[in-house]
PDB file of N, CA and C in Angstrom:
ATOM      1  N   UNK A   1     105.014  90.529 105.696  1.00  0.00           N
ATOM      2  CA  UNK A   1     105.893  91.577 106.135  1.00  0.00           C
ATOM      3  C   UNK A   1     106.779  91.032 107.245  1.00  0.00           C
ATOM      4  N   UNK A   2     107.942  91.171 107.477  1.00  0.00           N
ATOM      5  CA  UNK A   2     108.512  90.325 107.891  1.00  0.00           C
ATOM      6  C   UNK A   2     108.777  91.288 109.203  1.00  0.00           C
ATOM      7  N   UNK A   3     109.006  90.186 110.424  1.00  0.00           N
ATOM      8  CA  UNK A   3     108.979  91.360 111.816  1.00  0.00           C
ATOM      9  C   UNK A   3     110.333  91.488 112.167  1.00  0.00           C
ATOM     10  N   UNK A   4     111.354  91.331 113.547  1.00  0.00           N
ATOM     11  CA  UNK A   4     112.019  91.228 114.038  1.00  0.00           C
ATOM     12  C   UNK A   4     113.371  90.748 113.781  1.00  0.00           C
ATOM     13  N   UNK A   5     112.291  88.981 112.851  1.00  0.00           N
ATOM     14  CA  UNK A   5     113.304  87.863 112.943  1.00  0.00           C
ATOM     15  C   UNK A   5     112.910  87.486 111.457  1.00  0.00           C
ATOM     16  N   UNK A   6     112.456  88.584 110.886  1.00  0.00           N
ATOM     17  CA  UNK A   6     112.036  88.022 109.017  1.00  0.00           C
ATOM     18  C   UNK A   6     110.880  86.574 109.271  1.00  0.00           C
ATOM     19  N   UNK A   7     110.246  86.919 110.632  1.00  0.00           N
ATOM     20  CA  UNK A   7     108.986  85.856 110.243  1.00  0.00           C
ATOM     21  C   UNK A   7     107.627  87.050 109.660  1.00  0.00           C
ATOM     22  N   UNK A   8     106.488  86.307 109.522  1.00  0.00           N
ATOM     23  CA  UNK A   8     105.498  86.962 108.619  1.00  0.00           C
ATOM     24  C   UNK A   8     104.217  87.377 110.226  1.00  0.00           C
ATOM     25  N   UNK A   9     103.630  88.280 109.763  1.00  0.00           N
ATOM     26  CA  UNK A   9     102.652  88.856 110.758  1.00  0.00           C
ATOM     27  C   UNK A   9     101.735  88.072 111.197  1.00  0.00           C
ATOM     28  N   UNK A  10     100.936  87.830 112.296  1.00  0.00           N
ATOM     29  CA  UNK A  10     100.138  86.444 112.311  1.00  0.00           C
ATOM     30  C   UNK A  10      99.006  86.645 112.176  1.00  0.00           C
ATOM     31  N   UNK A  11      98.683  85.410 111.535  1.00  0.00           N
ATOM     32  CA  UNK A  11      96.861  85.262 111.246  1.00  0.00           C
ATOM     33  C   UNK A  11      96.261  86.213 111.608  1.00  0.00           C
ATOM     34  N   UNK A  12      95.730  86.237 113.405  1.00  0.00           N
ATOM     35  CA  UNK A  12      95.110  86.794 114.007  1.00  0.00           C
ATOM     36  C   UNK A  12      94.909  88.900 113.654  1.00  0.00           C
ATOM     37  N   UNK A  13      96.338  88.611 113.078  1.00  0.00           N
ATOM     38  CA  UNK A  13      96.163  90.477 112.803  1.00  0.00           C
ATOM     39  C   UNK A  13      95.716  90.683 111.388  1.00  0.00           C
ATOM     40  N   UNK A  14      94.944  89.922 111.026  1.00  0.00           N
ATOM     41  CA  UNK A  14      94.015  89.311 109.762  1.00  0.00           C
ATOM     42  C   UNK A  14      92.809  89.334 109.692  1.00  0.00           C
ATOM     43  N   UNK A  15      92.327  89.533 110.831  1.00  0.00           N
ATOM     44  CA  UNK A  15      91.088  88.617 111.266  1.00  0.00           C
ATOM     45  C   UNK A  15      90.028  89.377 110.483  1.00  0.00           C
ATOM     46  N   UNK A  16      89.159  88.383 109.957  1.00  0.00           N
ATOM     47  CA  UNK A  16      88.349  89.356 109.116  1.00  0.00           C
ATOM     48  C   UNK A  16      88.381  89.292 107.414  1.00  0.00           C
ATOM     49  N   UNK A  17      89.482  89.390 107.702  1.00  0.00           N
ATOM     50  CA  UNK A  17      90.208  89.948 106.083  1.00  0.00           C
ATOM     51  C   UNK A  17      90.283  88.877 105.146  1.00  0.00           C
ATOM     52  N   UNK A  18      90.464  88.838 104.094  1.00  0.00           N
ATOM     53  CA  UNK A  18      90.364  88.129 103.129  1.00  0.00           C
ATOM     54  C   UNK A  18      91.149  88.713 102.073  1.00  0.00           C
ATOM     55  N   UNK A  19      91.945  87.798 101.103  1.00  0.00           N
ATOM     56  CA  UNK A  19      93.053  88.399 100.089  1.00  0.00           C
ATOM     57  C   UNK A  19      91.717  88.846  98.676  1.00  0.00           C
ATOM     58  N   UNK A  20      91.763  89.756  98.485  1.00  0.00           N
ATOM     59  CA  UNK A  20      90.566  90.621  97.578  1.00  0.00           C
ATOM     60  C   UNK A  20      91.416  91.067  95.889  1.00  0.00           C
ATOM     61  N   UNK A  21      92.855  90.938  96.202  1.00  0.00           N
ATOM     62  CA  UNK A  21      93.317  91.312  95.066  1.00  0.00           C
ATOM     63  C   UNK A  21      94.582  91.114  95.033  1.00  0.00           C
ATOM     64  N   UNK A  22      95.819  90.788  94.032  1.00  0.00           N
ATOM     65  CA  UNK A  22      97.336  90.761  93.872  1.00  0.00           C
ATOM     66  C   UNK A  22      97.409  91.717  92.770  1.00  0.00           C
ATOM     67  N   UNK A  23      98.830  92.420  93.247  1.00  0.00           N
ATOM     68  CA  UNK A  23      99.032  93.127  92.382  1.00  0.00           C
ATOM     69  C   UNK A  23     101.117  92.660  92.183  1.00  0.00           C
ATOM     70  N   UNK A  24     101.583  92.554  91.056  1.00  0.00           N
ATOM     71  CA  UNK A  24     103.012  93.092  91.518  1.00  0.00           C
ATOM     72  C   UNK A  24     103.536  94.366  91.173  1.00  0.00           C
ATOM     73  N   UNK A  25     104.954  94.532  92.008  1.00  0.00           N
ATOM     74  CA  UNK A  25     105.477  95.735  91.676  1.00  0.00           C
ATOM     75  C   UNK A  25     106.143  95.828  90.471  1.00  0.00           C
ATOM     76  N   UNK A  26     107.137  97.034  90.706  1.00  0.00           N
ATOM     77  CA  UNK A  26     108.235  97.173  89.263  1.00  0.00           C
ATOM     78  C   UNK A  26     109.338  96.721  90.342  1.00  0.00           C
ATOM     79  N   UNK A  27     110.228  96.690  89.680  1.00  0.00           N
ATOM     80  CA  UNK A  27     111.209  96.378  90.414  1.00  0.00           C
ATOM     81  C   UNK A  27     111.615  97.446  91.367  1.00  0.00           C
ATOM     82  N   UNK A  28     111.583  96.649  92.646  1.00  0.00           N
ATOM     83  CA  UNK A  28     112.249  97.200  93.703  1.00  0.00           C
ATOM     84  C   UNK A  28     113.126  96.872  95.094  1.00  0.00           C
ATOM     85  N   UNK A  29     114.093  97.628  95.383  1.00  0.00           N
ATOM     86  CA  UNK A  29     114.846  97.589  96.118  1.00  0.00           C
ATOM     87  C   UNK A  29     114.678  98.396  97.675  1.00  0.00           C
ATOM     88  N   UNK A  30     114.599  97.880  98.579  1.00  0.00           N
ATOM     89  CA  UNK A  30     114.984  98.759  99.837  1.00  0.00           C
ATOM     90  C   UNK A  30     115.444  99.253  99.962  1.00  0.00           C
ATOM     91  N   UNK A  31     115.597 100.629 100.214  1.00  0.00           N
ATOM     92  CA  UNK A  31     116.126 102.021 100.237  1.00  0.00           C
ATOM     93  C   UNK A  31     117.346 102.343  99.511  1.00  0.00           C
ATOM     94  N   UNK A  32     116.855 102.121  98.124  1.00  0.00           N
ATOM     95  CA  UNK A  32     117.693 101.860  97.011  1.00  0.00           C
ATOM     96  C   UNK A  32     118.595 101.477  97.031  1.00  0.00           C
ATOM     97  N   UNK A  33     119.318 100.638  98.026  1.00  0.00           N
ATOM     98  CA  UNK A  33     120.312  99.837  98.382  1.00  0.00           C
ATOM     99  C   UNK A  33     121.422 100.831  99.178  1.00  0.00           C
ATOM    100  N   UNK A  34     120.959 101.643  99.521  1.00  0.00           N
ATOM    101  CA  UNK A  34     121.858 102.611 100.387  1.00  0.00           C
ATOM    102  C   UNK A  34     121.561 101.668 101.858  1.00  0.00           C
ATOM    103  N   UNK A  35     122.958 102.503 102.466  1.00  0.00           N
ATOM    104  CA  UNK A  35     123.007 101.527 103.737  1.00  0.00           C
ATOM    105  C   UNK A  35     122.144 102.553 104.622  1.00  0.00           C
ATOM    106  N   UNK A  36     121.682 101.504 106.364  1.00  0.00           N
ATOM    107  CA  UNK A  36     120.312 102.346 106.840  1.00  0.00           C
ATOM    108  C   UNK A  36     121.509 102.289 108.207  1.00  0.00           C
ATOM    109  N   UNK A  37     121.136 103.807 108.415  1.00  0.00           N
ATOM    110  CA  UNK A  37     121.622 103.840 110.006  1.00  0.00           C
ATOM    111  C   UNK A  37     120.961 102.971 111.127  1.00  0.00           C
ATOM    112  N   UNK A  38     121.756 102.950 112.176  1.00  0.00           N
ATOM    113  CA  UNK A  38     120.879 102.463 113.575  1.00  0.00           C
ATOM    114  C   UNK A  38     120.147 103.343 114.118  1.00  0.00           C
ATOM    115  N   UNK A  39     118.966 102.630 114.195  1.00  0.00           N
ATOM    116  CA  UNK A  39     117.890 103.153 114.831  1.00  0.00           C
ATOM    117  C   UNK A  39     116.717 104.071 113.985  1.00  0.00           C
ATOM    118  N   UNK A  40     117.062 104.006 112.646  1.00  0.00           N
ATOM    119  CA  UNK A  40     116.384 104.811 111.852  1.00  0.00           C
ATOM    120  C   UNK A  40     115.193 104.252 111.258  1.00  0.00           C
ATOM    121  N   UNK A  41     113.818 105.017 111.130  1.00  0.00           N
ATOM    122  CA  UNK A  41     112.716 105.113 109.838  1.00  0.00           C
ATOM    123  C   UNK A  41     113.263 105.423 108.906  1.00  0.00           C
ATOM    124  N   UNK A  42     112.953 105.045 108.001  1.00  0.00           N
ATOM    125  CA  UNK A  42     112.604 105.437 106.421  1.00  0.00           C
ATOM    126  C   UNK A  42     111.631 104.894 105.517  1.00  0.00           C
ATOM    127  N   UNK A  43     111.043 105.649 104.564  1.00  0.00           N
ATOM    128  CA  UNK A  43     109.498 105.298 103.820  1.00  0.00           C
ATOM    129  C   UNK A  43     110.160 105.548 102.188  1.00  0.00           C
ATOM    130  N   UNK A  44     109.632 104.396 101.782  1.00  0.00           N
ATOM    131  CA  UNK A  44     109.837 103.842 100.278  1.00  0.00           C
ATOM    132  C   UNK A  44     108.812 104.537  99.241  1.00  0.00           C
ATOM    133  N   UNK A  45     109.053 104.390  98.255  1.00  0.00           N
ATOM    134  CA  UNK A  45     107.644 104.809  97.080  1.00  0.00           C
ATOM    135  C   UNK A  45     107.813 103.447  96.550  1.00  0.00           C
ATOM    136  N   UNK A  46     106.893 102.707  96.749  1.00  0.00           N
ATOM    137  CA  UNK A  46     106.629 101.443  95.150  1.00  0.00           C
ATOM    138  C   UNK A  46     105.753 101.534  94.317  1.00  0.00           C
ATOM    139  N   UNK A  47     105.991 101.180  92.712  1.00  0.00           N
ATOM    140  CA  UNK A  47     105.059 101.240  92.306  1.00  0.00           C
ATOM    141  C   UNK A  47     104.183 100.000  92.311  1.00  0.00           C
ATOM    142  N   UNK A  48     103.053  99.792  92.409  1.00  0.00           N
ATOM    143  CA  UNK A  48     102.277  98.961  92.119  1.00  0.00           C
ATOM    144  C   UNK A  48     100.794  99.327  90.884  1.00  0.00           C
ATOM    145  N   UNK A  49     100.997  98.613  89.701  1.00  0.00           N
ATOM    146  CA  UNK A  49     100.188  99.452  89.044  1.00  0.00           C
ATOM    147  C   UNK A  49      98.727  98.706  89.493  1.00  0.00           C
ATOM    148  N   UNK A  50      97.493  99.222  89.731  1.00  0.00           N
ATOM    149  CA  UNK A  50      96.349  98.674  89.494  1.00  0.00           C
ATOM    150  C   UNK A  50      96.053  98.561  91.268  1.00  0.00           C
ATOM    151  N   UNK A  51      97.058  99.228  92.440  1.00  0.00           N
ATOM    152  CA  UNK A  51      96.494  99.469  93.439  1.00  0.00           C
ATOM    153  C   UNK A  51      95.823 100.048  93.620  1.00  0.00           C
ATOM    154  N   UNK A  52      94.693 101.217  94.638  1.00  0.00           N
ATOM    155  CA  UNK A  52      94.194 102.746  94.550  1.00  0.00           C
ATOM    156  C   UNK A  52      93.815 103.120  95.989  1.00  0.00           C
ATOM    157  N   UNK A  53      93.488 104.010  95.674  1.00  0.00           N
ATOM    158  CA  UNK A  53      93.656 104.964  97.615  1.00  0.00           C
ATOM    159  C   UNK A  53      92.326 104.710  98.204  1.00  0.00           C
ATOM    160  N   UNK A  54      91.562 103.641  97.628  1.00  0.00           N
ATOM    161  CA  UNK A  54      90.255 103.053  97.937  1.00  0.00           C
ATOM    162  C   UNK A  54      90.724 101.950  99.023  1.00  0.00           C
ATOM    163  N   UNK A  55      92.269 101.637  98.581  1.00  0.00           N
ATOM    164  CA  UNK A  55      92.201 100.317  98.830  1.00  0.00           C
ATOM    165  C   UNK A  55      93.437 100.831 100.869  1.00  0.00           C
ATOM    166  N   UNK A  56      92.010  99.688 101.391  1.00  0.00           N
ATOM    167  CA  UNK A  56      92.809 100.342 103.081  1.00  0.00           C
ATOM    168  C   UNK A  56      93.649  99.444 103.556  1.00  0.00           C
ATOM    169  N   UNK A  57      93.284  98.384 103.768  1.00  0.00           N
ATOM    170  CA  UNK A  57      94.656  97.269 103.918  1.00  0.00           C
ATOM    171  C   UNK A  57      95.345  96.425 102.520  1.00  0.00           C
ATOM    172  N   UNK A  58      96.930  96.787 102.790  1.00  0.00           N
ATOM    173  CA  UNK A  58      97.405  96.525 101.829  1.00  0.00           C
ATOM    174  C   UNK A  58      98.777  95.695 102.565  1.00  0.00           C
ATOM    175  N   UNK A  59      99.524  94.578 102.078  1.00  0.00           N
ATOM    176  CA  UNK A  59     100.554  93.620 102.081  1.00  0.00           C
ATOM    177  C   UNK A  59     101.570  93.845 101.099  1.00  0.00           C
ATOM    178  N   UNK A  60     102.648  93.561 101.803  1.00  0.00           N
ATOM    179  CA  UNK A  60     103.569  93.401 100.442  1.00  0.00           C
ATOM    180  C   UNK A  60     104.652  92.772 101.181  1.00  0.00           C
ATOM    181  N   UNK A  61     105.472  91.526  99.957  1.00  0.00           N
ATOM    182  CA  UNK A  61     106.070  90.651 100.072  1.00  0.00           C
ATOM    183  C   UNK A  61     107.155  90.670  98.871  1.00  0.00           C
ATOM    184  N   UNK A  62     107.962  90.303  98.912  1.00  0.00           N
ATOM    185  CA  UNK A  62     109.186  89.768  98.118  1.00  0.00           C
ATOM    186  C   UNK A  62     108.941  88.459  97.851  1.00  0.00           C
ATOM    187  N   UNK A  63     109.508  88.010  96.460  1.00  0.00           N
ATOM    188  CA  UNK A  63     109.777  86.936  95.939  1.00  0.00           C
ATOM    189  C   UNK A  63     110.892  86.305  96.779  1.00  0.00           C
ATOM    190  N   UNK A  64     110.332  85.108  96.793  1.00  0.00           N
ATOM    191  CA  UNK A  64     111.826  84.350  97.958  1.00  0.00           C
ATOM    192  C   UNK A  64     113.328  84.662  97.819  1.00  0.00           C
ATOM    193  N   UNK A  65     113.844  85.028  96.523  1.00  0.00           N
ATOM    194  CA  UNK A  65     114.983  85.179  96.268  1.00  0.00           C
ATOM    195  C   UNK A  65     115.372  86.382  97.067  1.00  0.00           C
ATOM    196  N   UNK A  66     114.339  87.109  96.915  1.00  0.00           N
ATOM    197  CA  UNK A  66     115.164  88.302  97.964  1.00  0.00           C
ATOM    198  C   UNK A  66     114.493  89.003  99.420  1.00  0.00           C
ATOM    199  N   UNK A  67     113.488  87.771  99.939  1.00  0.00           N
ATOM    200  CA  UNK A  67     112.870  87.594 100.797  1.00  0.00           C
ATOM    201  C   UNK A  67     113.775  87.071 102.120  1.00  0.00           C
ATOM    202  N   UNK A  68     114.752  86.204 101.684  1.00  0.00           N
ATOM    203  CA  UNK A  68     115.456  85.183 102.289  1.00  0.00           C
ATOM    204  C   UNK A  68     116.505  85.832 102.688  1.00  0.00           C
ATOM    205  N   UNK A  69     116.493  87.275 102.051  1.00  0.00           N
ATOM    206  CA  UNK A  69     118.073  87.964 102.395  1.00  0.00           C
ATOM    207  C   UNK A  69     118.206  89.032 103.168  1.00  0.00           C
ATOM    208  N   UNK A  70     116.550  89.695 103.259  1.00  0.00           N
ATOM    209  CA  UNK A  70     116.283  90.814 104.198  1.00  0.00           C
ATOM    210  C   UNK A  70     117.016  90.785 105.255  1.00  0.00           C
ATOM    211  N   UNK A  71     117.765  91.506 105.670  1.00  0.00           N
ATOM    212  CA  UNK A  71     118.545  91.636 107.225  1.00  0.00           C
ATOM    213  C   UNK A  71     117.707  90.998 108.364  1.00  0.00           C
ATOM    214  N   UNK A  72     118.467  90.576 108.994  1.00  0.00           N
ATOM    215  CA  UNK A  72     117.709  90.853 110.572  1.00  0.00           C
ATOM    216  C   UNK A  72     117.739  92.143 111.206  1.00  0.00           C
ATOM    217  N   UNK A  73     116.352  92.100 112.071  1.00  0.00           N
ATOM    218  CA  UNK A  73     116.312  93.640 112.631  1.00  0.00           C
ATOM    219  C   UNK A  73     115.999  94.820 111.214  1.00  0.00           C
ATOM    220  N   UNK A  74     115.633  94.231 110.066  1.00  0.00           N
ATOM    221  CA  UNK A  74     114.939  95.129 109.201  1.00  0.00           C
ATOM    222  C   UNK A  74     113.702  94.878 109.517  1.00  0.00           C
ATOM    223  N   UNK A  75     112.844  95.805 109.388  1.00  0.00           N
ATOM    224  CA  UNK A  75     111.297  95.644 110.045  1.00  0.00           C
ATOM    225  C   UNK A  75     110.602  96.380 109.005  1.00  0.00           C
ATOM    226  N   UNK A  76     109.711  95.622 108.486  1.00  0.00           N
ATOM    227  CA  UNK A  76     108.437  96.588 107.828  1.00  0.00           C
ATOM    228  C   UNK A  76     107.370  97.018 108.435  1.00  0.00           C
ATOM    229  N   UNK A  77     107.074  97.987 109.142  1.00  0.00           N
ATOM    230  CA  UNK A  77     106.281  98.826 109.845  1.00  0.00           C
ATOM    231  C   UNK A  77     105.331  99.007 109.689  1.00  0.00           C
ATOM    232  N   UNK A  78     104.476  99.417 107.830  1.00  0.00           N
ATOM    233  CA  UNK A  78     103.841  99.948 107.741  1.00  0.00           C
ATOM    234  C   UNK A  78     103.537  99.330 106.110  1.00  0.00           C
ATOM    235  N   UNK A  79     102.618  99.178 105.158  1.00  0.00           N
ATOM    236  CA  UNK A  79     102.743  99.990 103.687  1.00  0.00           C
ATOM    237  C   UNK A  79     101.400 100.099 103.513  1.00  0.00           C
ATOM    238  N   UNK A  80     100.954 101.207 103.110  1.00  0.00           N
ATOM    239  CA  UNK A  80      99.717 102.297 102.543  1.00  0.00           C
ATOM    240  C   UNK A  80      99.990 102.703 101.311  1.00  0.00           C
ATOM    241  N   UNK A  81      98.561 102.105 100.928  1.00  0.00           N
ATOM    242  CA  UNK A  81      98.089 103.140  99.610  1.00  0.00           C
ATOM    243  C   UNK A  81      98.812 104.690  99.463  1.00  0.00           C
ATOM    244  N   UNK A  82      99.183 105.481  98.939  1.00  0.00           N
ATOM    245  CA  UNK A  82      99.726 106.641  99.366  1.00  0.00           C
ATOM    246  C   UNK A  82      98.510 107.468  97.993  1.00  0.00           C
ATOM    247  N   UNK A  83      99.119 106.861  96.747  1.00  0.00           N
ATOM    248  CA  UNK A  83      98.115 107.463  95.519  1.00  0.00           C
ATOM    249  C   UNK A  83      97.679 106.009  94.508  1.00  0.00           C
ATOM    250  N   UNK A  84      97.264 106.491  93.195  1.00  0.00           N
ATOM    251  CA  UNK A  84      96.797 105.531  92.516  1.00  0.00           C
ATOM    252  C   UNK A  84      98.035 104.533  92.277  1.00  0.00           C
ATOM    253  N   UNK A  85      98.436 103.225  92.281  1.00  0.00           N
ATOM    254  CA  UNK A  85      99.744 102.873  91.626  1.00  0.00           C
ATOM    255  C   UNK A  85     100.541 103.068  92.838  1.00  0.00           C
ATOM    256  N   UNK A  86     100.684 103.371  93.668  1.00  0.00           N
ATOM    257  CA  UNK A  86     101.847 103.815  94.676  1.00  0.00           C
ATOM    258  C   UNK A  86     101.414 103.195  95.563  1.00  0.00           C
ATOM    259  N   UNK A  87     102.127 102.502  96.480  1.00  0.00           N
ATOM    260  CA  UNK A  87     102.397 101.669  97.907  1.00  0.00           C
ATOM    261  C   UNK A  87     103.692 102.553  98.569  1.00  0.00           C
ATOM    262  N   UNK A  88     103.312 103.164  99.803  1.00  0.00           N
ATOM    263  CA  UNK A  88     104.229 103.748 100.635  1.00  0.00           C
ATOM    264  C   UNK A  88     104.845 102.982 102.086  1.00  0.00           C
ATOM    265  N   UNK A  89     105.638 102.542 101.605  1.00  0.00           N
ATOM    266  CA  UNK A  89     106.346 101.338 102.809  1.00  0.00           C
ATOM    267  C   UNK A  89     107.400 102.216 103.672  1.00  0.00           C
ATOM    268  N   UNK A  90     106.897 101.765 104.851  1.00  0.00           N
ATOM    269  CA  UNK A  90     107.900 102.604 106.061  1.00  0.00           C
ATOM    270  C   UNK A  90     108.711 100.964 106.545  1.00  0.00           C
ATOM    271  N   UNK A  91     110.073 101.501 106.504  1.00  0.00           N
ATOM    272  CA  UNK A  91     110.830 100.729 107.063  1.00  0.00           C
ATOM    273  C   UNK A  91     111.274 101.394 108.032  1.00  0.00           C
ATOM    274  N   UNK A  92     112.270 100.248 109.089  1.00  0.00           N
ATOM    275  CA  UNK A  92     112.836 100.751 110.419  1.00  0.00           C
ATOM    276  C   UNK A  92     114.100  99.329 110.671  1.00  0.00           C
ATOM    277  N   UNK A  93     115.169 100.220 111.196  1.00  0.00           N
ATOM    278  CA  UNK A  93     116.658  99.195 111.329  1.00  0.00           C
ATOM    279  C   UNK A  93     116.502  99.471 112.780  1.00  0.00           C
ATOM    280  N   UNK A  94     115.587  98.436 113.409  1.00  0.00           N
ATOM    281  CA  UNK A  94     116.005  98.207 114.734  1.00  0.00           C
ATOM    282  C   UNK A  94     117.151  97.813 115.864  1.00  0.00           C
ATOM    283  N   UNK A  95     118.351  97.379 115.029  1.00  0.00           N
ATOM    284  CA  UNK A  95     119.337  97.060 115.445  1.00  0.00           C
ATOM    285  C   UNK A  95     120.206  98.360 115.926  1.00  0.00           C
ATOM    286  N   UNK A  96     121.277  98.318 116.817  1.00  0.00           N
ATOM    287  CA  UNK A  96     122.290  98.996 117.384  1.00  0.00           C
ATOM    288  C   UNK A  96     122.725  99.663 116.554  1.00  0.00           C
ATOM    289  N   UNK A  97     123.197  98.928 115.220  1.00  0.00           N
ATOM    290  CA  UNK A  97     124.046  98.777 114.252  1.00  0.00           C
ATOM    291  C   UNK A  97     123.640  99.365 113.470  1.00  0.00           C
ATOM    292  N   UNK A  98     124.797  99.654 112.127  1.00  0.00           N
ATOM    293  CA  UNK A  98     123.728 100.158 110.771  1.00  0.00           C
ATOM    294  C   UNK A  98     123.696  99.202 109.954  1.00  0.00           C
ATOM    295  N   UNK A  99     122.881  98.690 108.938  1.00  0.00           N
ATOM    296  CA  UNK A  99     122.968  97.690 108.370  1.00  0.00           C
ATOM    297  C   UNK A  99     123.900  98.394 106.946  1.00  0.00           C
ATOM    298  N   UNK A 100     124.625  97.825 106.067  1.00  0.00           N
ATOM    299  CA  UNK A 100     125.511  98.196 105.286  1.00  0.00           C
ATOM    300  C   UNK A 100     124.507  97.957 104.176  1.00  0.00           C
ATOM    301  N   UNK A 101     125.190  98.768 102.673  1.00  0.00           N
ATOM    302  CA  UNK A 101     124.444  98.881 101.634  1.00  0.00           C
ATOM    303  C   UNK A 101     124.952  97.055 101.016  1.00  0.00           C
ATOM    304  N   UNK A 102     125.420  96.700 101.006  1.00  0.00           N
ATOM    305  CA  UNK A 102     126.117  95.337 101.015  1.00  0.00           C
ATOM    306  C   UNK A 102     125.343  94.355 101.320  1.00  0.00           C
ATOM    307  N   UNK A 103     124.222  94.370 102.672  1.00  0.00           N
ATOM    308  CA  UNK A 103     123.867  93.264 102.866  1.00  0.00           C
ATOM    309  C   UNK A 103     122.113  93.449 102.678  1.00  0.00           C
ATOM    310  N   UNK A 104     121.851  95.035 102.009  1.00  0.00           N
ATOM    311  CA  UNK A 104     120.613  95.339 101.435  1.00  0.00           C
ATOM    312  C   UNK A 104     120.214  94.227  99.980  1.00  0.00           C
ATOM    313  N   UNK A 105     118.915  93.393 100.415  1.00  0.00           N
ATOM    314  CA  UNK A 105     118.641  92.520  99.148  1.00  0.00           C
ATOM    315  C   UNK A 105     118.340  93.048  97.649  1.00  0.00           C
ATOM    316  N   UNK A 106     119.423  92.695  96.373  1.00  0.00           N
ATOM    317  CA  UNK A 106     118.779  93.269  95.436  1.00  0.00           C
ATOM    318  C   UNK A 106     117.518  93.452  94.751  1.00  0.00           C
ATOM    319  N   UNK A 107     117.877  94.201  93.961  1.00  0.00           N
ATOM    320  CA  UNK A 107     116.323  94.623  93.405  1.00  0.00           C
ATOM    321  C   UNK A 107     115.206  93.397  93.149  1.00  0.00           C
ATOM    322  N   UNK A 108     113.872  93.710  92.875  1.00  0.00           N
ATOM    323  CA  UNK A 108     113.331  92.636  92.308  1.00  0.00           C
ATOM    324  C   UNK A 108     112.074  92.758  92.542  1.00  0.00           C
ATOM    325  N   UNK A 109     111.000  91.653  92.238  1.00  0.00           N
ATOM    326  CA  UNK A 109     109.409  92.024  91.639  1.00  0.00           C
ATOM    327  C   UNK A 109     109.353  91.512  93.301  1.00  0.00           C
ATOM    328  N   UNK A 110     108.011  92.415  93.870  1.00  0.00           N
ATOM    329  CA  UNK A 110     107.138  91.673  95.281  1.00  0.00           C
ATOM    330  C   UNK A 110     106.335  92.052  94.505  1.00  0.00           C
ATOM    331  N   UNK A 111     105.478  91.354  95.488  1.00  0.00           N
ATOM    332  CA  UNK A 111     103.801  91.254  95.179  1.00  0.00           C
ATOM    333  C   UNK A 111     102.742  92.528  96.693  1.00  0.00           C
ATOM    334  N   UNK A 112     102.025  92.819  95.609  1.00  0.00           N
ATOM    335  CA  UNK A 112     101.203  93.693  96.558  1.00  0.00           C
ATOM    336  C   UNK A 112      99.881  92.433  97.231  1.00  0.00           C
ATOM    337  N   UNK A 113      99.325  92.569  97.694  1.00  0.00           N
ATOM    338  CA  UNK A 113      98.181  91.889  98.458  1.00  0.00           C
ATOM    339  C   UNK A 113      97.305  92.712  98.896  1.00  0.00           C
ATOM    340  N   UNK A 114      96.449  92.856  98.522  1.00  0.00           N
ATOM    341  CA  UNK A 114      94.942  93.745  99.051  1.00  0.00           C
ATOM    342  C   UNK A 114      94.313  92.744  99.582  1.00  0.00           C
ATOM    343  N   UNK A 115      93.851  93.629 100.962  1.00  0.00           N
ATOM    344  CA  UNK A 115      92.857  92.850 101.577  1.00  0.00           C
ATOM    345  C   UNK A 115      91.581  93.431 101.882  1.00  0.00           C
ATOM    346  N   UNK A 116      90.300  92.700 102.387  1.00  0.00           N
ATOM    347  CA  UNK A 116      88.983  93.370 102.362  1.00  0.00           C
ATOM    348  C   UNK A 116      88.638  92.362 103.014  1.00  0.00           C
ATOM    349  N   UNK A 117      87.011  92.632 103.142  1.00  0.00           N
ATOM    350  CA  UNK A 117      86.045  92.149 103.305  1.00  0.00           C
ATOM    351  C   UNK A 117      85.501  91.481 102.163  1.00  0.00           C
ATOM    352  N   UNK A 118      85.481  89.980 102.182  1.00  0.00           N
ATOM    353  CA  UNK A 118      85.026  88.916 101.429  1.00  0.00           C
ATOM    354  C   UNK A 118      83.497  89.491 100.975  1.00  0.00           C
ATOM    355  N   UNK A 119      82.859  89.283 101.755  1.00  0.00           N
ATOM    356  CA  UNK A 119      81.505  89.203 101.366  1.00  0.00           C
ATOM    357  C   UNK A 119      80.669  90.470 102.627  1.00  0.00           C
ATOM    358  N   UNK A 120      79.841  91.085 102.644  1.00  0.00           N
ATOM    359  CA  UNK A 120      78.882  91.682 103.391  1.00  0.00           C
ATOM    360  C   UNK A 120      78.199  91.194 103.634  1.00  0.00           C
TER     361      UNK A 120
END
């Protein structure tokens, strides 16, 4: 999930965890490519088939192609299980600015990541 500066969350806020499952999405786009005001939340629906509301920590990533294009100052905040199949991603445009529908990355497959507890 990419922070500030589109780097990834660190280890340490891991700790514990272990990758327990991949899932990918359908194709998707950030806020359907509409442009995001400054200073605003907004929360996505993805589908992910074969996620479930069992599942408590959950990841999600873009394929490099449109990983590499995420704005700066786009922030992924949050993404939760919401229902079966569904990943609910809260985004936030931390910048001054609004980011334009223009420089929103097109559509395309990410990958879900479930995480757990390896072993008991």
């Amino acid at each position: 999930m990419p922070d500030l500066n589109n780097n990834s969350f660190g280890v340490g806020q891991l700790a514990g965890k272990m990758p327990i499952a991949t899932y990918s999405t359908s194709s998707y786009q950030i806020n359907s490519g509409s442009a995001i005001a400054a200073g605003t939340s907004f929360t996505d629906s993805i589908t992910a088939t074969g996620v479930l509301t069992t599942d408590l920590d959950v990841a999600i990533r873009a394929r490099d192609a449109v990983w590499s294009t995420i704005p700066k100052g786009l922030q992924l905040i949050s993404a939760t299980v919401t229902a079966t199949n569904t990943i609910s991603a809260v985004w936030r445009n931390s910048l001054a600015t609004a980011i334009p529908a223009a420089s929103i990355p097109a559509a395309g497959v990410w990958t879900a990541l479930v995480l757990g507890q390896f072993s008991k």
